[in-house]
Structure formats: C-alpha cells, structure tokens
Protein backbone atom coordinates (compact mmCIF):
# COMPACT_ATOMS: atom_id res chain seq x y z
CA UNK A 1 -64.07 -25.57 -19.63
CA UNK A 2 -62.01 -25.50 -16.58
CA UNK A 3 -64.16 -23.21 -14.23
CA UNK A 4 -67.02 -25.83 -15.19
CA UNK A 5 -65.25 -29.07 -14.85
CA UNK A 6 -64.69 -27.83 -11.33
CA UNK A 7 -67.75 -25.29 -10.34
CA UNK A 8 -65.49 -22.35 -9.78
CA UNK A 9 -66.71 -19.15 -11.79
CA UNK A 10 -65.27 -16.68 -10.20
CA UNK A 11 -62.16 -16.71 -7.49
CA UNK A 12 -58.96 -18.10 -7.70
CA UNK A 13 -58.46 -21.65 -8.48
CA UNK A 14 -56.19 -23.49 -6.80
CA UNK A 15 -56.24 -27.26 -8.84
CA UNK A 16 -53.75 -28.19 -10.58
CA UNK A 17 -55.66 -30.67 -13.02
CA UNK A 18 -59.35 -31.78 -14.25
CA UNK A 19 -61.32 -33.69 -16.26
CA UNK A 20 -63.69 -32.14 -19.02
CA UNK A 21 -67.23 -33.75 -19.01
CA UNK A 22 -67.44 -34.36 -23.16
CA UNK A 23 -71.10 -34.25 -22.73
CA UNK A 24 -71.36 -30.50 -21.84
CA UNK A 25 -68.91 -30.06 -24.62
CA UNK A 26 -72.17 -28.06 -26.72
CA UNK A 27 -73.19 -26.24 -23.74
CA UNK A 28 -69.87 -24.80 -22.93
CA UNK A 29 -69.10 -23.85 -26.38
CA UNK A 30 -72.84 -22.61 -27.29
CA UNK A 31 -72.09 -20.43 -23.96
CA UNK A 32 -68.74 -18.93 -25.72
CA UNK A 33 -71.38 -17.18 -27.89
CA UNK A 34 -70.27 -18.23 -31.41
CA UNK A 35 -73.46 -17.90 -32.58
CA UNK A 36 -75.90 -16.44 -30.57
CA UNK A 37 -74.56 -13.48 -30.23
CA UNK A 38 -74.41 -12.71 -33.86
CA UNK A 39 -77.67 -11.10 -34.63
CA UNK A 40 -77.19 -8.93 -31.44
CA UNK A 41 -73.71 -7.96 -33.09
CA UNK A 42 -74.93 -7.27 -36.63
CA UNK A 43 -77.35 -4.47 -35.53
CA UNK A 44 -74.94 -2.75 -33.68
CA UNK A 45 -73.50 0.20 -35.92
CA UNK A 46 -70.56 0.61 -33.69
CA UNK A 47 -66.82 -1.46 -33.45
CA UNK A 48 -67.42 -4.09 -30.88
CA UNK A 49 -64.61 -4.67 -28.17
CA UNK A 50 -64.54 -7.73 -26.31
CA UNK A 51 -63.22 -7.38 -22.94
CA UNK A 52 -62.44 -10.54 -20.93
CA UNK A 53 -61.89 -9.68 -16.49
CA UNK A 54 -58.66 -10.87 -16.64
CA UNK A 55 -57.35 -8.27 -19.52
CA UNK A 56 -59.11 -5.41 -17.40
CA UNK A 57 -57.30 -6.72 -14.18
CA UNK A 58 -54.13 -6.78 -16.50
CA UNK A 59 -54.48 -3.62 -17.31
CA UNK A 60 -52.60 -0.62 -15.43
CA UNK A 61 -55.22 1.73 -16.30
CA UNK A 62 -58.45 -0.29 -14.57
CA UNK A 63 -58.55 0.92 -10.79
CA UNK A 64 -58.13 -2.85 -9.27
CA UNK A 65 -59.22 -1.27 -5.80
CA UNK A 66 -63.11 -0.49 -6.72
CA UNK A 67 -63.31 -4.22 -8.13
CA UNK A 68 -63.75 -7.75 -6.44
CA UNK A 69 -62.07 -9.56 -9.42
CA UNK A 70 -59.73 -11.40 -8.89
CA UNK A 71 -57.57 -13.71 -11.76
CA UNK A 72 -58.65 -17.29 -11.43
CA UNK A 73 -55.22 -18.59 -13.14
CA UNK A 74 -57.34 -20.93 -14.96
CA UNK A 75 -54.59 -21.06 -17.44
CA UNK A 76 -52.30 -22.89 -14.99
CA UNK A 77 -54.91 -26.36 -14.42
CA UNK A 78 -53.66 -29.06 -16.99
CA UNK A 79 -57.18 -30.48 -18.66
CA UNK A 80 -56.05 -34.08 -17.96
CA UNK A 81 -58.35 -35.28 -21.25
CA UNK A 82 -57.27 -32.31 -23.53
CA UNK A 83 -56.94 -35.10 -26.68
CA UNK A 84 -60.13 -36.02 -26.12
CA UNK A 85 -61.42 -32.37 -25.86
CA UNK A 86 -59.90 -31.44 -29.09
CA UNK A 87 -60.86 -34.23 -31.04
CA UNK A 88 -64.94 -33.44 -29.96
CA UNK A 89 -64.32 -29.81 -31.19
CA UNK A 90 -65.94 -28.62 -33.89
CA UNK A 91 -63.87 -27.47 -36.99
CA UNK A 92 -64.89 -23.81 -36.28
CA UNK A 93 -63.61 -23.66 -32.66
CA UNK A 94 -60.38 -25.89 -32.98
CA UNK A 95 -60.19 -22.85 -35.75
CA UNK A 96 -60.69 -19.68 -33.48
CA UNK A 97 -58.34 -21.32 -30.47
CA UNK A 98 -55.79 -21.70 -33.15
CA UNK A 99 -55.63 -25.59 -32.96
C-alpha cells in the first residue's frame, strides 16, 4: 500500500507519511495474491516458501554484494488514513495481517 500510494517499488523511501487511495484498495490486495495464486499452488507437489527481498537482504547467508536490493523501510511511513484502510478490508485480510 505504501510503495503505491507513493510510486516507489523498489529503492529506499524516504517519506515519512501517505495517504492510501481506498479505490485501489481491490487492486492492491488482488495483487497480494490471495487468490490467484491458489490453483498455481495446489498443483505444486512440493512445500512452498515464500520469500519476501527484505528477509533475503536480512539474511546473513544471501551474498548482498551480487544484488541491487536495497530495503525500502516501508515499515517506517505512517499511512496517515490507516482507520479508514482497515475498516475497507475485507474480513479475510484484516485476518492474515492479524488485525
């Protein structure tokens, strides 16, 4: 929600705060793959690891100096409208984020 609120995908961010468009709410959470990923998943006979950039660059084991990654910090910008972001979530997201 953050890197789209403010166009920055990849790179570090450097806001402090932003707003969440409500309207791209179904987008963004369509895009966290909750459910199109599923029949992809079931027909794979193997355990299935999901590995986010920022837990690899975390990681003492991943060789940082073959990679352009960098941690965006996204975790630092304050979603000025957060209320209103929750309250547009669906059940089975406020769910899975633990709200």
């Amino acid at each position: 929600m953050v890197a789209d609120s403010l166009g920055k995908f990849v790179g570090p961010i450097e806001d402090q705060s932003t707003r969440v468009n409500i309207a791209r709410l179904p987008w963004l959470i369509d895009s966290w793959g909750y459910h199109k990923d599923q029949y992809i998943r079931s027909k794979i006979d193997r355990p299935i690891v999901d590995v986010f950039y920022e837990d690899l660059l975390a990681d003492p084991e991943f060789d940082k100096s073959r990679t352009q990654m960098v941690e965006q910090n996204s975790t630092r910008v304050n979603i000025v409208n957060w209320d209103e972001v929750v309250a547009n979530l669906p059940d089975e997201v406020k769910h899975d984020l633990g709200l």
